[in-house]
Protein backbone atom coordinates (compact mmCIF):
# COMPACT_ATOMS: atom_id res chain seq x y z
CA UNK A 1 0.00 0.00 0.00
CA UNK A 2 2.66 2.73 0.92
CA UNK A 3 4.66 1.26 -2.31
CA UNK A 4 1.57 2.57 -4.38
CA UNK A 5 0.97 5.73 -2.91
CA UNK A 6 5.06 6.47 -3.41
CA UNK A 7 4.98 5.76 -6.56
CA UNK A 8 1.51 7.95 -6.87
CA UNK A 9 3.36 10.63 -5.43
CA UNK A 10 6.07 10.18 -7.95
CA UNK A 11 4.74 9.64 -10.93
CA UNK A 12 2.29 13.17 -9.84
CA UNK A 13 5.37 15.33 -9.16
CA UNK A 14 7.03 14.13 -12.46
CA UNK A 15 3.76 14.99 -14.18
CA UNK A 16 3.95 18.35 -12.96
CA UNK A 17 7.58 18.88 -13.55
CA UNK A 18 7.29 17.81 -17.31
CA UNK A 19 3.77 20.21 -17.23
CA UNK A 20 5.87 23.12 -16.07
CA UNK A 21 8.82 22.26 -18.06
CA UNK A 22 6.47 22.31 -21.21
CA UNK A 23 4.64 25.32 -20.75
CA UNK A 24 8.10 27.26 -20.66
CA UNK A 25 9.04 25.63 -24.13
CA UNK A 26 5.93 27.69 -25.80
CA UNK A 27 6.90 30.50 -28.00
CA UNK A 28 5.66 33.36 -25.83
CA UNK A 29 7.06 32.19 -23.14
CA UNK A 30 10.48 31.62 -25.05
CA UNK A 31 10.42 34.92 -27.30
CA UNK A 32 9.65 37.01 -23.58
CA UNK A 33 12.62 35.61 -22.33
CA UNK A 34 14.68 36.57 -24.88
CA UNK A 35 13.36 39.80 -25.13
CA UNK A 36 14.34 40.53 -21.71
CA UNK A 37 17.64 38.91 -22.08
CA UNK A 38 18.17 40.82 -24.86
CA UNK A 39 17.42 44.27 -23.31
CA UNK A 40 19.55 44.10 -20.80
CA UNK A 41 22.53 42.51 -22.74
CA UNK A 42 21.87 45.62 -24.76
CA UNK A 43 21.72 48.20 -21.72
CA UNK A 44 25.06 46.56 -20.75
CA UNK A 45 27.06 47.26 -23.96
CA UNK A 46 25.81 51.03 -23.56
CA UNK A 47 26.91 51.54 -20.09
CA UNK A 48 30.50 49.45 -20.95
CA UNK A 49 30.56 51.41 -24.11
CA UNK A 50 30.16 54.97 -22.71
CA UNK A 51 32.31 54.38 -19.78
CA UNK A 52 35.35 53.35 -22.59
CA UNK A 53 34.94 56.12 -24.30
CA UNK A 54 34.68 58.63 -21.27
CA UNK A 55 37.72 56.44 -20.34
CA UNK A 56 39.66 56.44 -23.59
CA UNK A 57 39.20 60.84 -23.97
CA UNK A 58 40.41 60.79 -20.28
CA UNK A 59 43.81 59.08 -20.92
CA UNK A 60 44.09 60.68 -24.80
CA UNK A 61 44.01 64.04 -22.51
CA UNK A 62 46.65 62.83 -20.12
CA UNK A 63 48.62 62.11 -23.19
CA UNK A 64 48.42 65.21 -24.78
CA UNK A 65 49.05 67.05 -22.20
CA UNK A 66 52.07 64.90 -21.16
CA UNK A 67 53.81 65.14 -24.22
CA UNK A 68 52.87 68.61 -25.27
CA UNK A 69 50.66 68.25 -28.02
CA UNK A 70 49.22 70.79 -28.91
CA UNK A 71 45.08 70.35 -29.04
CA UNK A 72 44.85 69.76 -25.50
CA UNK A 73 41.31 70.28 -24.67
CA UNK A 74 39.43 69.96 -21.26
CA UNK A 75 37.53 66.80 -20.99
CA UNK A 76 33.97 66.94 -21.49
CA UNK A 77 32.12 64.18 -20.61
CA UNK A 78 28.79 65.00 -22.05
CA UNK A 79 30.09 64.52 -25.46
CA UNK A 80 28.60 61.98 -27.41
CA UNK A 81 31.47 59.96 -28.73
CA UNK A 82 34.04 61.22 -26.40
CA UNK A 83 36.01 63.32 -28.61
């Protein structure tokens, strides 16, 4: 008796678990996902992106000015592409 009810209990959870595992296999569900992903991958590359360039005119300056060049400019860091 407690050998069928186990194996009741099992064979319910596994049910469930395969339910669950389908339901996140359905194109919404996927394409949401990867939206999201996506997004923020996205948002990363922006934030590393800007902070290279407002990195890159930072040491270019340092440059400049440590080997006299002479278009040393103050760094502005609301410029677009860092220039």
């Amino acid at each position: 008796m407690i050998r069928r009810l186990f194996y009741m209990a099992l064979g319910a959870y596994i049910a469930l678990w395969v339910s669950r595992r389908l339901q996140a296999l359905k194109p919404d569900h996927v394409a949401r996902r990867v939206a999201g992903r996506a997004s923020y991958a996205a948002a990363e590359a922006r934030v590393f992106a800007t902070e290279v360039r407002r990195l890159a005119a930072g040491r270019e300056h340092e440059l400049r000015a440590l080997y006299g060049l002479d278009s040393v400019r103050e760094i502005h860091h609301d410029v677009k592409d860092g220039r």
